[in-house]
N, C-alpha and C. Protein backbone atom coordinates (compact mmCIF):
# COMPACT_ATOMS: atom_id res chain seq x y z
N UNK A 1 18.63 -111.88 -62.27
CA UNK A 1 18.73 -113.19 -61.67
C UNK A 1 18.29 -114.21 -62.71
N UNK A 2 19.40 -115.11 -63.01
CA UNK A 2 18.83 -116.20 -64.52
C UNK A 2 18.44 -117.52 -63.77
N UNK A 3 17.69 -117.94 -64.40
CA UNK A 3 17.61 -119.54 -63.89
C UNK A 3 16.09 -119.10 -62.59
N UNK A 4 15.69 -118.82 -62.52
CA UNK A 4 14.99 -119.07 -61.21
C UNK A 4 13.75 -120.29 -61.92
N UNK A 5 13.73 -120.86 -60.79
CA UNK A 5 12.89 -121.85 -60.46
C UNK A 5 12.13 -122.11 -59.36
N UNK A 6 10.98 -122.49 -59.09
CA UNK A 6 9.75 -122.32 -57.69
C UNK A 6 9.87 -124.03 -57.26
N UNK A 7 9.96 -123.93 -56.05
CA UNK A 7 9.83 -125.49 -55.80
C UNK A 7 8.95 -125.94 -55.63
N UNK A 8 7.80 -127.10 -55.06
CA UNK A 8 6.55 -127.60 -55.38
C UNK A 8 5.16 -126.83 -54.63
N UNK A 9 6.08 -126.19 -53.46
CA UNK A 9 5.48 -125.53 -52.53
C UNK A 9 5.15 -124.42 -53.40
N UNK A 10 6.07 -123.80 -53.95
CA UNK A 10 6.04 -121.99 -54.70
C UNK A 10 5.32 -122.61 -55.75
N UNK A 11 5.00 -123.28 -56.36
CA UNK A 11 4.56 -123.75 -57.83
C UNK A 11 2.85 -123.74 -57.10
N UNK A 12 2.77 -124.44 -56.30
CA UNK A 12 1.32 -124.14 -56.19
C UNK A 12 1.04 -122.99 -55.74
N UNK A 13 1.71 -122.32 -54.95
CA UNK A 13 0.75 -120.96 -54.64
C UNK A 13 1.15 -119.85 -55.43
N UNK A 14 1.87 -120.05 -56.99
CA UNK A 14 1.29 -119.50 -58.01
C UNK A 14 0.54 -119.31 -58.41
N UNK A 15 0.03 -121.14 -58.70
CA UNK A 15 -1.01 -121.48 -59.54
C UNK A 15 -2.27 -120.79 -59.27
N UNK A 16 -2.81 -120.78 -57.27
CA UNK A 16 -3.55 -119.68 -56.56
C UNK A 16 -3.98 -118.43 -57.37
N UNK A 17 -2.64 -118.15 -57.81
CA UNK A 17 -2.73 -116.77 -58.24
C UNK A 17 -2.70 -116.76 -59.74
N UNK A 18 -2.70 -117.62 -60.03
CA UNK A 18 -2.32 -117.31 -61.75
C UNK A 18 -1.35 -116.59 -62.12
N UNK A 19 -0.41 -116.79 -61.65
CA UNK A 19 1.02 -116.51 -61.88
C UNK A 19 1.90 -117.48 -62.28
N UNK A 20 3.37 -116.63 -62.89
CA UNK A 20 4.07 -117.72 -63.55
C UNK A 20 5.16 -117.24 -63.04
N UNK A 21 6.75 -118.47 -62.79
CA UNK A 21 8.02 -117.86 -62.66
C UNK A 21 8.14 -116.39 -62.99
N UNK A 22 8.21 -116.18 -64.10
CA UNK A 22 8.27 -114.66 -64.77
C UNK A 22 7.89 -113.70 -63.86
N UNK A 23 6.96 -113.86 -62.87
CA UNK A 23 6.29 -112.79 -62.21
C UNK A 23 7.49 -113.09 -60.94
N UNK A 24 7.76 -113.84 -60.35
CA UNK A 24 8.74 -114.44 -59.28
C UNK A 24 10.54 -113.56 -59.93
N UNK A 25 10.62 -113.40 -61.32
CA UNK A 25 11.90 -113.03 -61.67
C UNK A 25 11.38 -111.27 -61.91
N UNK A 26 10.23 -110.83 -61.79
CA UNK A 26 10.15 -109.36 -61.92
C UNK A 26 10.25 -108.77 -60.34
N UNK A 27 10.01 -109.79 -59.19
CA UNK A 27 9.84 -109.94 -58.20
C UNK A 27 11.33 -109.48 -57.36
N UNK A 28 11.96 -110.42 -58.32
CA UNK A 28 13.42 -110.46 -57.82
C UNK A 28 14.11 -109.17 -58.19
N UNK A 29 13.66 -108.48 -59.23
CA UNK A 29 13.99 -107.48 -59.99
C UNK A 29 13.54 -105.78 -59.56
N UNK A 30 12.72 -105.97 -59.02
CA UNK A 30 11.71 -104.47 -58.50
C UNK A 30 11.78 -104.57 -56.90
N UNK A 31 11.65 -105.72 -56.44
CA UNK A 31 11.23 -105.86 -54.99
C UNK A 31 12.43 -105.30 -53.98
N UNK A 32 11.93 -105.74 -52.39
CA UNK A 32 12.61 -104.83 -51.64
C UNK A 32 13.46 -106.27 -51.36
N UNK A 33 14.63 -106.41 -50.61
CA UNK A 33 15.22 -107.21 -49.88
C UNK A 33 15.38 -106.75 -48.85
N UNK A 34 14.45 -107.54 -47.37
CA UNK A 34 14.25 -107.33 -46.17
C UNK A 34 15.71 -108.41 -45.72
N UNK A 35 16.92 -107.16 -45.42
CA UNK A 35 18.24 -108.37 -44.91
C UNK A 35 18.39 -108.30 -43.73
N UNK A 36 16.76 -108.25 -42.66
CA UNK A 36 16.56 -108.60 -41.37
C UNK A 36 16.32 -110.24 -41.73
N UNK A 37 15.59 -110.78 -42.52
CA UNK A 37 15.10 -111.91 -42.56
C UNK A 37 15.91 -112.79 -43.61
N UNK A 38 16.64 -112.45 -44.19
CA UNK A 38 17.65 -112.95 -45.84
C UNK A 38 18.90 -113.89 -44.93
N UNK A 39 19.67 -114.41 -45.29
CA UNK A 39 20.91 -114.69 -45.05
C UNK A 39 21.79 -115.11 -46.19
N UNK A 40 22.52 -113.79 -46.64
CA UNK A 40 23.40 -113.58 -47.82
C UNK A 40 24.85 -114.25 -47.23
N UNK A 41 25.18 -114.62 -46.37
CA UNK A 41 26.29 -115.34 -45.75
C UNK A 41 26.31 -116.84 -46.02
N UNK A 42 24.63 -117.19 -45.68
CA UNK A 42 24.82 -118.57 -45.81
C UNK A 42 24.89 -119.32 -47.02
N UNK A 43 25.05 -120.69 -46.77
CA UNK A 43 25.29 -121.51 -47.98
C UNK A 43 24.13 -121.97 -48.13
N UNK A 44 23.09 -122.62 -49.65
CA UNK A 44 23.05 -121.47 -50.19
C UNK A 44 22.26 -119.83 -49.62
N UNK A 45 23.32 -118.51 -50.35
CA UNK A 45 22.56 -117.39 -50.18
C UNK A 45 21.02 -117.43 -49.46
N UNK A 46 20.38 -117.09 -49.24
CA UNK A 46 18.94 -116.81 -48.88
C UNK A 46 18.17 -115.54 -48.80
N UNK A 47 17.11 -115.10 -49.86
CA UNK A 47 17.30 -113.76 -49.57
C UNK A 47 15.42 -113.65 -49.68
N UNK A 48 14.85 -112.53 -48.71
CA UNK A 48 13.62 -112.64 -48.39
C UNK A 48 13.28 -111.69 -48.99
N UNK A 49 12.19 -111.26 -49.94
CA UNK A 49 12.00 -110.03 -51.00
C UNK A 49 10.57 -109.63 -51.08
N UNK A 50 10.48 -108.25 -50.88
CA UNK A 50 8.94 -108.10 -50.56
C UNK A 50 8.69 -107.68 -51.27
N UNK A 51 7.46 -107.37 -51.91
CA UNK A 51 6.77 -106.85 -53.08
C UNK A 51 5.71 -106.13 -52.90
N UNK A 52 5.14 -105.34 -54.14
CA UNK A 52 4.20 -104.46 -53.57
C UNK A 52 2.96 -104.03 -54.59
N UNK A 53 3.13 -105.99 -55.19
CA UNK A 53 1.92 -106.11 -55.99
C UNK A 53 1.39 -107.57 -55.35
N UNK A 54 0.74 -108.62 -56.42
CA UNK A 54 0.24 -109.59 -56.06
C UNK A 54 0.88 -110.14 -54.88
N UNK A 55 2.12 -110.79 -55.43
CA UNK A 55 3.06 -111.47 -54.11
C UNK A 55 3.72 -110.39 -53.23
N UNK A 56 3.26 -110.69 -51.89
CA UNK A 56 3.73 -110.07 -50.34
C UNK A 56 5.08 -110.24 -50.54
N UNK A 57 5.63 -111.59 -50.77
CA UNK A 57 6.77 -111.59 -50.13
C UNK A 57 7.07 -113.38 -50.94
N UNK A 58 8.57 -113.61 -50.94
CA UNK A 58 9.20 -114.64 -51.68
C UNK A 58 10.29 -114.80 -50.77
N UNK A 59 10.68 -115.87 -50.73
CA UNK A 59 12.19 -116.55 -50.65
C UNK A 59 12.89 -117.25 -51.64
N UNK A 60 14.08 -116.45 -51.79
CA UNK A 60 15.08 -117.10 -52.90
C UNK A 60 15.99 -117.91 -52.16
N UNK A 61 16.27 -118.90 -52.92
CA UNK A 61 18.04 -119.83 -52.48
C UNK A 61 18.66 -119.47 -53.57
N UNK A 62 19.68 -119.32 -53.25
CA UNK A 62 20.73 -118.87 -54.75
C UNK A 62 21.98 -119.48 -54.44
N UNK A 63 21.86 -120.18 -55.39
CA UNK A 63 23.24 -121.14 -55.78
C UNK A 63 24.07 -120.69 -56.73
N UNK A 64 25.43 -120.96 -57.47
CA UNK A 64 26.07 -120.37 -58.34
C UNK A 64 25.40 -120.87 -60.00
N UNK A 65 24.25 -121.58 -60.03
CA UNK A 65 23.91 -122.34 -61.11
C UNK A 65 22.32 -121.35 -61.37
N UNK A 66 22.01 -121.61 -60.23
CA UNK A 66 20.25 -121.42 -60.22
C UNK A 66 19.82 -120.81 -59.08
N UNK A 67 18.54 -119.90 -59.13
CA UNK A 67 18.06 -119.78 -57.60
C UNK A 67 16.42 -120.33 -58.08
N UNK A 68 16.30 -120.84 -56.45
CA UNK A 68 15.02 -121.58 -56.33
C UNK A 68 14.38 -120.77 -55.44
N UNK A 69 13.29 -120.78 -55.98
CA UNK A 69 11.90 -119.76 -54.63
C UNK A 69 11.40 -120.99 -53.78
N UNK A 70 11.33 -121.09 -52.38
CA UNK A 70 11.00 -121.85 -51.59
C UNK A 70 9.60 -121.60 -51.13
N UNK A 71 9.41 -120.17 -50.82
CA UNK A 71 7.97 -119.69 -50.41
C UNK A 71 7.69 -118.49 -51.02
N UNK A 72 6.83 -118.52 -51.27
CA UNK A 72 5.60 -117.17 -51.76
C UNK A 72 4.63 -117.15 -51.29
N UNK A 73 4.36 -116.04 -50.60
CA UNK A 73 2.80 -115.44 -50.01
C UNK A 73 2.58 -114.24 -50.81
N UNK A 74 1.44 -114.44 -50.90
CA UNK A 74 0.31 -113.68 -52.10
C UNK A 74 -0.64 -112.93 -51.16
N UNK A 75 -0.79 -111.69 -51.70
CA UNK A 75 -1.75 -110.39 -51.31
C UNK A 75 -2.80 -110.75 -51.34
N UNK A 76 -4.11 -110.98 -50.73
CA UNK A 76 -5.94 -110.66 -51.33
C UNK A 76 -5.72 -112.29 -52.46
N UNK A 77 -5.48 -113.41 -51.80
CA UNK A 77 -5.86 -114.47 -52.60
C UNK A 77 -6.41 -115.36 -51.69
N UNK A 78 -7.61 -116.10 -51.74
CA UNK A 78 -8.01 -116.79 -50.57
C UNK A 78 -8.45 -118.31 -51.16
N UNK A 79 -8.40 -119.11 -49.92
CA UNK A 79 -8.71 -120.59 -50.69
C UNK A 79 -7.70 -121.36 -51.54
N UNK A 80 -7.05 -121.27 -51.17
CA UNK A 80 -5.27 -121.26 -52.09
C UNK A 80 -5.16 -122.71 -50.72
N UNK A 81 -5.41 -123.80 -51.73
CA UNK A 81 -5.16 -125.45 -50.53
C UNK A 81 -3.50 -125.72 -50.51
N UNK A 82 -2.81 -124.91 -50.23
CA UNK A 82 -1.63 -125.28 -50.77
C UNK A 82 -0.93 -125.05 -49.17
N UNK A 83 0.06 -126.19 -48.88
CA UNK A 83 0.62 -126.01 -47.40
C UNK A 83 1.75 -124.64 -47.10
């Protein structure tokens, strides 16, 4: 997956974690895709990806240009002020 990008929401609850995109594109790469919760039909794609390290779980949008992470929840991180 090229191009990914976190939107302001995913950018901070990186930061929580001390994580970077990179970890969000190994994410996309190893993780599970739960396509109870994804919608690969819609415009853009949407796909919900669980993991089974730091980050629980991500949402991708995938466009034909770029995909953007909308949300990330993180394993054992607490105090994370981020909405």
């Amino acid at each position: 997956m090229a191009g990914i990008m976190a939107d302001t929401g995913a950018q901070c609850v990186l930061k929580c974690g001390n994580l970077t995109v990179s970890d969000l594109a190994d994410l996309a790469r190893l993780g599970d895709v739960n396509f109870g919760k994804s919608g690969p039909r819609e415009k853009p794609r949407r796909y919900f990806i669980e993991g089974s390290g730091v980050v629980k779980f991500a949402t991708y949008l995938i466009t034909d240009t770029a995909s953007v992470v909308t949300s990330v929840v993180l394993r054992d991180v607490e105090n994370c002020p981020c909405p």
